[in-house]
N, C-alpha and C. Protein backbone atom coordinates (compact mmCIF):
# COMPACT_ATOMS: atom_id res chain seq x y z
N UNK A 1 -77.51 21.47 74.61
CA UNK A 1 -78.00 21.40 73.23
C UNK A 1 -78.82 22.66 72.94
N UNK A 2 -78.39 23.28 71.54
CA UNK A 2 -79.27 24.48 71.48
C UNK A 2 -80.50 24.17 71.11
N UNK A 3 -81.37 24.79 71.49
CA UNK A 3 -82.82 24.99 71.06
C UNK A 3 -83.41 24.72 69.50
N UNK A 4 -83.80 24.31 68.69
CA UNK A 4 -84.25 24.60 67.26
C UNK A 4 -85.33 24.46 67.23
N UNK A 5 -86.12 25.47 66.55
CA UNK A 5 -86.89 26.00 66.28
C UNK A 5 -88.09 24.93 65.34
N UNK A 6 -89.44 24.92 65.46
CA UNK A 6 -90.60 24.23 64.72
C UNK A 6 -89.95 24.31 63.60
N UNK A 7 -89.55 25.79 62.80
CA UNK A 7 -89.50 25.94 61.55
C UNK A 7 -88.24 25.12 61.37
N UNK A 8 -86.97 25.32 61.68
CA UNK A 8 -85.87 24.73 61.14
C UNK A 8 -85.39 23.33 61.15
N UNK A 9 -86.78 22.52 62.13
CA UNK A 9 -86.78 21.20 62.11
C UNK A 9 -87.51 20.49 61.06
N UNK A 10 -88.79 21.05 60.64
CA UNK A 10 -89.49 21.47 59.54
C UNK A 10 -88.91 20.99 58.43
N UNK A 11 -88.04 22.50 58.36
CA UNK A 11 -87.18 22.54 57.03
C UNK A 11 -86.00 21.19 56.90
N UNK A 12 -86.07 20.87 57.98
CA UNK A 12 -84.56 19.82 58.11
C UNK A 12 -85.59 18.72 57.60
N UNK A 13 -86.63 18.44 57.96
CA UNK A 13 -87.40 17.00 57.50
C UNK A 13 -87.32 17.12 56.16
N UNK A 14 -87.97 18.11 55.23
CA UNK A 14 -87.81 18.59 53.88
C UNK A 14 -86.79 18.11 53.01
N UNK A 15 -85.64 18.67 54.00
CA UNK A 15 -84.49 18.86 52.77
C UNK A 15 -83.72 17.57 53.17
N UNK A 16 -84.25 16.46 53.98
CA UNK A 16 -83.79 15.48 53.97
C UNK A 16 -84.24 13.85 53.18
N UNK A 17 -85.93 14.23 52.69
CA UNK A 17 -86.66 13.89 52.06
C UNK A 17 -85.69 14.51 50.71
N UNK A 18 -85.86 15.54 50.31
CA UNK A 18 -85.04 16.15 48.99
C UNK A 18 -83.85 15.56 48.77
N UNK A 19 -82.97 15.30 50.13
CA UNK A 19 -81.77 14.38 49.45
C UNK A 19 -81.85 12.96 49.12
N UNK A 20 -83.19 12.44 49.64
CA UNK A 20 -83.29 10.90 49.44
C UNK A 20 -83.86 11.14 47.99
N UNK A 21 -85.00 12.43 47.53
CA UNK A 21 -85.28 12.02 46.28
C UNK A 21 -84.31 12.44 45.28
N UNK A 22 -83.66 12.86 45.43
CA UNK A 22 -82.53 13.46 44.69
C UNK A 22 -81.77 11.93 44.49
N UNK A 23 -81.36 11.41 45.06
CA UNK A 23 -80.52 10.25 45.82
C UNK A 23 -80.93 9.26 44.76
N UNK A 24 -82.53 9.30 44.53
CA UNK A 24 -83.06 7.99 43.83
C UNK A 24 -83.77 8.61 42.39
N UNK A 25 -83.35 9.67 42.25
CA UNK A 25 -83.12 10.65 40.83
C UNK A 25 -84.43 11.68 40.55
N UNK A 26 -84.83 11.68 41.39
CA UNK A 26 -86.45 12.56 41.23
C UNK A 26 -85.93 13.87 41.90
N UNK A 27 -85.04 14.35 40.88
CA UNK A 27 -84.53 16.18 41.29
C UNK A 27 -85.37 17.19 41.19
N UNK A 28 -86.30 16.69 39.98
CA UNK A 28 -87.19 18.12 40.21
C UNK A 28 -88.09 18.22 41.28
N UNK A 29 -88.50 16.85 42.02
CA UNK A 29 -89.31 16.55 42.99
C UNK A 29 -88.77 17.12 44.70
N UNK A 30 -87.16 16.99 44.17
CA UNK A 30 -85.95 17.23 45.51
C UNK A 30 -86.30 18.86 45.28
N UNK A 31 -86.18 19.52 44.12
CA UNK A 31 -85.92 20.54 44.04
C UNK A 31 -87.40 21.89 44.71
N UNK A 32 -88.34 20.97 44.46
CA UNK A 32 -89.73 21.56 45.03
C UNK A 32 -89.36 21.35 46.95
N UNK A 33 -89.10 20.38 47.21
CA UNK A 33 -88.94 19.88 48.32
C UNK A 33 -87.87 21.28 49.07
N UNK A 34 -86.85 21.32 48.63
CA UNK A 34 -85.39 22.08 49.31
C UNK A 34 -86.29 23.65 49.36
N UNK A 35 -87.14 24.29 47.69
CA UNK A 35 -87.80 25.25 47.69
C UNK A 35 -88.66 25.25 48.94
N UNK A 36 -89.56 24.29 49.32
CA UNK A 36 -90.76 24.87 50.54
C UNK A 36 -89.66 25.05 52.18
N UNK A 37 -88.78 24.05 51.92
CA UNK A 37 -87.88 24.16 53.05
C UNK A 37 -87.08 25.36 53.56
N UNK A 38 -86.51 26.17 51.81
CA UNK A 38 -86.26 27.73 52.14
C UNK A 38 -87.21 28.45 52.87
N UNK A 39 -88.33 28.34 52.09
CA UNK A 39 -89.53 28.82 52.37
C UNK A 39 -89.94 28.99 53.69
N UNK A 40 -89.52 27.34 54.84
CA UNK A 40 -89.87 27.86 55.89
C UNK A 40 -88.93 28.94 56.68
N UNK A 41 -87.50 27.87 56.65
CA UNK A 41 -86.62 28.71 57.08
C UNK A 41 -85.55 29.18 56.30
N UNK A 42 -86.03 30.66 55.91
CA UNK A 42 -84.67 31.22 54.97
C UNK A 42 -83.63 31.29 55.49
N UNK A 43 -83.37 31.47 56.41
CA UNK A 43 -81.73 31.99 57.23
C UNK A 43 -81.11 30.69 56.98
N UNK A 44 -81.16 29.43 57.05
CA UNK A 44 -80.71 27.92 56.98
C UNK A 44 -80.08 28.11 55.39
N UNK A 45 -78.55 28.02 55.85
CA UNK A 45 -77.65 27.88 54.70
C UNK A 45 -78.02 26.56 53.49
N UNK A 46 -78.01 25.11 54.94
CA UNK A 46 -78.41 23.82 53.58
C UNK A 46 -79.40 23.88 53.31
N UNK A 47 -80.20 24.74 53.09
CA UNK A 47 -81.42 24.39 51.77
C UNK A 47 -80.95 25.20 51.17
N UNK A 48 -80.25 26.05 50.72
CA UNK A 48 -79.94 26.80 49.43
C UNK A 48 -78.63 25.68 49.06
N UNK A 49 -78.08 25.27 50.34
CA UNK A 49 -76.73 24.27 49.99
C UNK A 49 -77.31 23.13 48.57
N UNK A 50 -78.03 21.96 49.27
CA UNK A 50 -78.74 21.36 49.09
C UNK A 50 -79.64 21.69 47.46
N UNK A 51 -80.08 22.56 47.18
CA UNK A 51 -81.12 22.78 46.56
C UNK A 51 -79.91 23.25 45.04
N UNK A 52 -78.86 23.66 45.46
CA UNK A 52 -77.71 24.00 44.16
C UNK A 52 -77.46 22.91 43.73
N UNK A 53 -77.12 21.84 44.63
CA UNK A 53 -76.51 20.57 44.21
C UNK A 53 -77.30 19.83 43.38
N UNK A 54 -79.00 20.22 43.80
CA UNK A 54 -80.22 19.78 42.45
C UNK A 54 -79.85 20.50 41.71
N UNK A 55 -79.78 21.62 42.01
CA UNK A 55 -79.98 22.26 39.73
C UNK A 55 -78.40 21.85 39.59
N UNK A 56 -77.33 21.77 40.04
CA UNK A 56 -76.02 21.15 39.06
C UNK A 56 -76.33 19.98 38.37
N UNK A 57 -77.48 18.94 39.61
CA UNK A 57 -77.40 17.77 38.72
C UNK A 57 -78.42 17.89 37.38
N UNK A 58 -79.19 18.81 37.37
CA UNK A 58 -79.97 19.42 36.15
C UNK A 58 -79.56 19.92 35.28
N UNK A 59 -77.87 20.80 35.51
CA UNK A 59 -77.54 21.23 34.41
C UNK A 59 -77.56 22.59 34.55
N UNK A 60 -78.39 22.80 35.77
CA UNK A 60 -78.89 24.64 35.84
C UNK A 60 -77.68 25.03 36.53
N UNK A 61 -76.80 25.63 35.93
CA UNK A 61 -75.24 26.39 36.87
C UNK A 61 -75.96 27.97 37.67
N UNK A 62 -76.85 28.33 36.74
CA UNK A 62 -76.47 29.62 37.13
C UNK A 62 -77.55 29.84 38.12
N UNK A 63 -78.57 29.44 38.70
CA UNK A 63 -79.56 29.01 39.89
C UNK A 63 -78.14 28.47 40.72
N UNK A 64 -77.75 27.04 40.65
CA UNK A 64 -76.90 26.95 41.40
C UNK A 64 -76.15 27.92 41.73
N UNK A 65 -75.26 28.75 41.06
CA UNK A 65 -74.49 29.87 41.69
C UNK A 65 -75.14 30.77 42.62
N UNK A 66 -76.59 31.01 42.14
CA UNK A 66 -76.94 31.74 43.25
C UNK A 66 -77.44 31.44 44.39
N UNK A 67 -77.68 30.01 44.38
CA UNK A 67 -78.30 29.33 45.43
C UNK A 67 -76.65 29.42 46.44
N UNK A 68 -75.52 28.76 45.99
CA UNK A 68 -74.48 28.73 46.23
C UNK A 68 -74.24 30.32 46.94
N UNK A 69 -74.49 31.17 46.31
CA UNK A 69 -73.79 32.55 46.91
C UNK A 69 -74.33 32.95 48.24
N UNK A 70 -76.03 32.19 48.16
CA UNK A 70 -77.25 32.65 49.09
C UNK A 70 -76.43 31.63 50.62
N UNK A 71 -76.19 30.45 50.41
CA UNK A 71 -75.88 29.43 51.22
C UNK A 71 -74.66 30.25 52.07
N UNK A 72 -73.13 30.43 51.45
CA UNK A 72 -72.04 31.16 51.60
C UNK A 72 -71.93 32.34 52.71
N UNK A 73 -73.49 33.07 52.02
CA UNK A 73 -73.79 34.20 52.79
C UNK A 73 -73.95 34.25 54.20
N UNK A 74 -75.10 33.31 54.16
CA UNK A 74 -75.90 32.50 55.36
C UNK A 74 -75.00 32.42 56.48
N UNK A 75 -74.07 31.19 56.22
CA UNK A 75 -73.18 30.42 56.90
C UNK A 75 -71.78 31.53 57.18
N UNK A 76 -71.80 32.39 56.50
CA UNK A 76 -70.77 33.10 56.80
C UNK A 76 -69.29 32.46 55.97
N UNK A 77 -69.48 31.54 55.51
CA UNK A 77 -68.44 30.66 54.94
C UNK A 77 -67.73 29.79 56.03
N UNK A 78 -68.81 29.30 57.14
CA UNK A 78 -68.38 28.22 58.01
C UNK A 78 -69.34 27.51 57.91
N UNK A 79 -68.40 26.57 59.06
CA UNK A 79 -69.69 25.07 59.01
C UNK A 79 -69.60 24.08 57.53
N UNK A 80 -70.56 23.50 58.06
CA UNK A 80 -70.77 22.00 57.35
C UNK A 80 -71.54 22.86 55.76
N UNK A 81 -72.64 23.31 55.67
CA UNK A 81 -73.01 24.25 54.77
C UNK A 81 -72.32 25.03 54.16
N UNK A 82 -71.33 26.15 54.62
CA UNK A 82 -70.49 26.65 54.14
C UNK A 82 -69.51 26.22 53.28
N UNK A 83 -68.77 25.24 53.96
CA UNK A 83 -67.99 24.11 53.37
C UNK A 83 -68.13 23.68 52.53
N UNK A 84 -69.12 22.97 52.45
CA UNK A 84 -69.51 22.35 50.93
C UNK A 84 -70.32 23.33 49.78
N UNK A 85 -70.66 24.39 50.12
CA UNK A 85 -71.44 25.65 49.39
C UNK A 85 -69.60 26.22 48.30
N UNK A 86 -68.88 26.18 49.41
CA UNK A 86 -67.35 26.57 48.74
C UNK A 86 -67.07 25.88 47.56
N UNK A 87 -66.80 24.33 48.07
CA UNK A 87 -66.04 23.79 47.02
C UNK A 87 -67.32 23.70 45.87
N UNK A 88 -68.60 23.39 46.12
CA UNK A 88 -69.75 23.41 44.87
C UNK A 88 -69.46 24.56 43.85
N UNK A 89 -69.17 25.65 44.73
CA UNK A 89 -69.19 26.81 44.21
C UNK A 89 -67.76 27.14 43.22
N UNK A 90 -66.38 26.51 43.87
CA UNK A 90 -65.20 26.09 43.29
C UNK A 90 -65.57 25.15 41.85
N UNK A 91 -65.95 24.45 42.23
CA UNK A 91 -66.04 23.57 41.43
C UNK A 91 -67.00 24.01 39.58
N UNK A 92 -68.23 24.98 40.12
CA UNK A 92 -68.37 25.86 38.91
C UNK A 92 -67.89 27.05 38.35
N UNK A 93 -66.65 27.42 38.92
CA UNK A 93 -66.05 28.47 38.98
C UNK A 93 -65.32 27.78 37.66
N UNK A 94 -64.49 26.48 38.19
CA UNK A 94 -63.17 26.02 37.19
C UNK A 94 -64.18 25.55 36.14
N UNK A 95 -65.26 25.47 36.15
CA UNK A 95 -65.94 25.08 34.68
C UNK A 95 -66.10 25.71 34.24
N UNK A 96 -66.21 27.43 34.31
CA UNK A 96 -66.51 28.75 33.67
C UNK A 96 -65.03 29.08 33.52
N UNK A 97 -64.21 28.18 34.12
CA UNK A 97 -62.33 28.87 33.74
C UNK A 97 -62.52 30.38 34.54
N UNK A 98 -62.95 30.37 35.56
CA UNK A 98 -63.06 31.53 36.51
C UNK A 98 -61.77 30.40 37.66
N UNK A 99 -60.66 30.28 37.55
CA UNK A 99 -59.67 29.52 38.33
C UNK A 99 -59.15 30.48 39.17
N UNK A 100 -59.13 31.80 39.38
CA UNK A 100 -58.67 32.51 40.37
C UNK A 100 -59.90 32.09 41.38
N UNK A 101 -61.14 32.38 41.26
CA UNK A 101 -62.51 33.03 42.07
C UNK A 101 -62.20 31.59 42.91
N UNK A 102 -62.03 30.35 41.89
CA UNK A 102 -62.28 28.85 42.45
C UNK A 102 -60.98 28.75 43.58
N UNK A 103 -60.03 29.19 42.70
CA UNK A 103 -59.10 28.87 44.06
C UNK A 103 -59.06 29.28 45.47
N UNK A 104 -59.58 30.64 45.46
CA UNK A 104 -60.06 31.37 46.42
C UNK A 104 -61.24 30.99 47.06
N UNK A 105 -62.39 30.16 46.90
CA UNK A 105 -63.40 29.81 47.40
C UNK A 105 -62.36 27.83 48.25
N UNK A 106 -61.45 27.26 47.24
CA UNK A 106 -61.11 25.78 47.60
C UNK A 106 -60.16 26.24 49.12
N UNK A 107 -58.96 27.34 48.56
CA UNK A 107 -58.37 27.35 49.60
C UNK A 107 -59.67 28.15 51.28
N UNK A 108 -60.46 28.60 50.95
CA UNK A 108 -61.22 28.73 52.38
C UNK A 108 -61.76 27.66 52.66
N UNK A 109 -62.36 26.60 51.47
CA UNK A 109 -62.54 24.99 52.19
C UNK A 109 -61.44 24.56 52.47
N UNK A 110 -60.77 24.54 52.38
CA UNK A 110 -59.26 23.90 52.70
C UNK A 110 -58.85 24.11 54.19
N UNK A 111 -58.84 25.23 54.26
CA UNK A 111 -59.19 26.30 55.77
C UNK A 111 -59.95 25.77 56.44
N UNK A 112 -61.09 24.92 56.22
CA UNK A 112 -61.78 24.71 56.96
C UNK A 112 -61.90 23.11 57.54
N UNK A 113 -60.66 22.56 56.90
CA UNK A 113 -59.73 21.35 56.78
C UNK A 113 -60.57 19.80 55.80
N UNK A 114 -61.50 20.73 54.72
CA UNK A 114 -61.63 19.94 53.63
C UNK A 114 -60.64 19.25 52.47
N UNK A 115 -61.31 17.82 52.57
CA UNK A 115 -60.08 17.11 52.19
C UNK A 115 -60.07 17.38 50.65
N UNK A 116 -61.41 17.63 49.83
CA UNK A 116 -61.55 17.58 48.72
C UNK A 116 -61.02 19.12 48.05
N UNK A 117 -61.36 19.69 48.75
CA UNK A 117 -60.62 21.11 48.65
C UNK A 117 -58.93 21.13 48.72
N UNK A 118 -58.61 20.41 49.72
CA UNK A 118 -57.03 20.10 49.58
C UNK A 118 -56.34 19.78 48.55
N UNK A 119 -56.75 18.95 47.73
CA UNK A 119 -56.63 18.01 46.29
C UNK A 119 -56.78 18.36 45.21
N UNK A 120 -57.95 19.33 45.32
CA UNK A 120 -58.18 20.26 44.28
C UNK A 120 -57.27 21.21 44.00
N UNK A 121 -56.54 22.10 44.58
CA UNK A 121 -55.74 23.20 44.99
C UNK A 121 -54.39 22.52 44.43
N UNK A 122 -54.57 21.40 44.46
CA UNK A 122 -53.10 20.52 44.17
C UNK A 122 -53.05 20.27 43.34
N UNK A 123 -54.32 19.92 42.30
CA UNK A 123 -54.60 19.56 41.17
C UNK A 123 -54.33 20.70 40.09
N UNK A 124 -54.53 22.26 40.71
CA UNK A 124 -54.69 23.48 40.33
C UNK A 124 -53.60 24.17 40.33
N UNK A 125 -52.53 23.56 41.02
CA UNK A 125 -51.08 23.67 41.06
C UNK A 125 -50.35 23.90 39.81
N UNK A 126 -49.62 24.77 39.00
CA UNK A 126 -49.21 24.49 37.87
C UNK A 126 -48.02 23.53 38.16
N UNK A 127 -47.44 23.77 38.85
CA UNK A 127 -45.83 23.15 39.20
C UNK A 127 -46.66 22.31 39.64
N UNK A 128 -47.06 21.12 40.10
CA UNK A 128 -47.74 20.26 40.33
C UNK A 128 -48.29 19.28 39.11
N UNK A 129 -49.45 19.97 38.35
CA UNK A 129 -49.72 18.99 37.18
C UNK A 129 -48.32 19.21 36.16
N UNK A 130 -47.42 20.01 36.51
CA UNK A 130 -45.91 19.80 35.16
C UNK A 130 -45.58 18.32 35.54
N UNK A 131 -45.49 18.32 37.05
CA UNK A 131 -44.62 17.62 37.59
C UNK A 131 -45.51 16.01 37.27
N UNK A 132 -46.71 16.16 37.27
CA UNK A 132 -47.33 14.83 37.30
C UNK A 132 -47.45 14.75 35.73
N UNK A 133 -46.98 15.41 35.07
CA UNK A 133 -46.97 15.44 33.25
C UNK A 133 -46.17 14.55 33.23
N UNK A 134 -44.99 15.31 33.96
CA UNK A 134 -43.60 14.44 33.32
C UNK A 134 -43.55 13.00 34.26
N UNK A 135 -44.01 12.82 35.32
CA UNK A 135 -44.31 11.59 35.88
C UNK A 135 -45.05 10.54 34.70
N UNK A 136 -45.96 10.75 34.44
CA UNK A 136 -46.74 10.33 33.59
C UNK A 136 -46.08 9.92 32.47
N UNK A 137 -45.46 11.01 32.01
CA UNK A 137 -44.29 10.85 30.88
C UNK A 137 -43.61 9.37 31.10
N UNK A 138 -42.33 9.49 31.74
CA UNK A 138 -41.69 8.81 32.25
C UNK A 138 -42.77 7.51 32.83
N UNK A 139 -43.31 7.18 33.29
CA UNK A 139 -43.78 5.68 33.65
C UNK A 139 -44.70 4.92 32.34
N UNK A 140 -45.04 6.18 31.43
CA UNK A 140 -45.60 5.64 29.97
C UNK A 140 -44.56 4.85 29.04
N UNK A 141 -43.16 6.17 29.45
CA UNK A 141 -42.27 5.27 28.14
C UNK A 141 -41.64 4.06 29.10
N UNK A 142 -41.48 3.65 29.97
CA UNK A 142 -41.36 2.83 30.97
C UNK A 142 -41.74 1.87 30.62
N UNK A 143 -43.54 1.20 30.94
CA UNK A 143 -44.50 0.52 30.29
C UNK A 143 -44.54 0.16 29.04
N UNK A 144 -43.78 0.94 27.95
CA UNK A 144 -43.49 0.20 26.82
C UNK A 144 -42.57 -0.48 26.14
């Protein structure tokens, strides 16, 4: 087992407190919380992970993006942090209609054998949603 450090256990108590208050809706409270946790240990991808997923649920994209870019960095775009820093980061990409940047961030979660990233990419498929058009099509006039 590797070693971890005062600080990054620290920070892990923090940002685990931050997901319970987050959890039970006190984000700005999560969001102070994930902040002192950077604070101890900056190099630690999930508190910038973590701390995006508060300001999305706030509404704040563009903190999130950078919290998101900071996390990405960190992690190198591996791991459990990385992973989910991707598709978060996918996921505000296709809300800005930035669908190249997103696909390119889903397929490296995908890579990293994320399931939600898989689905997404499929969803993002043009030949894919035609095909589930005309599915759709067809089992509507069906049903009537």
């Amino acid at each position: 087992e590797e070693d971890i450090s005062a600080e990054d256990k620290e920070a892990e108590s923090l940002e685990l407190e931050g997901v319970k208050a987050t959890e039970s809706g006190d984000v700005s409270y999560a969001i102070g919380l994930f902040t002192r946790a950077i604070g101890i240990a900056p190099n630690r991808a999930s508190g910038y992970n973590n701390r995006a997923q508060a300001y999305r649920i706030q509404g704040n994209e563009q903190a999130a993006l950078y919290d998101l870019d900071a996390a990405i960095r960190l992690s190198g775009g591996h791991g459990r942090s990385g992973c989910q820093a991707l598709c978060q980061r996918a996921l505000l990409y296709r809300k800005e209609g930035r669908e190249d940047e997103a696909r390119e961030d889903l397929q490296k979660a995908a890579a990293l054998g994320n399931q939600f990233a898989r689905s997404q990419l499929v969803e993002m498929n043009p030949y894919a949603a035609l095909c589930n058009a005309m599915l759709h099509n067809v089992m509507s006039k069906l049903t009537d």
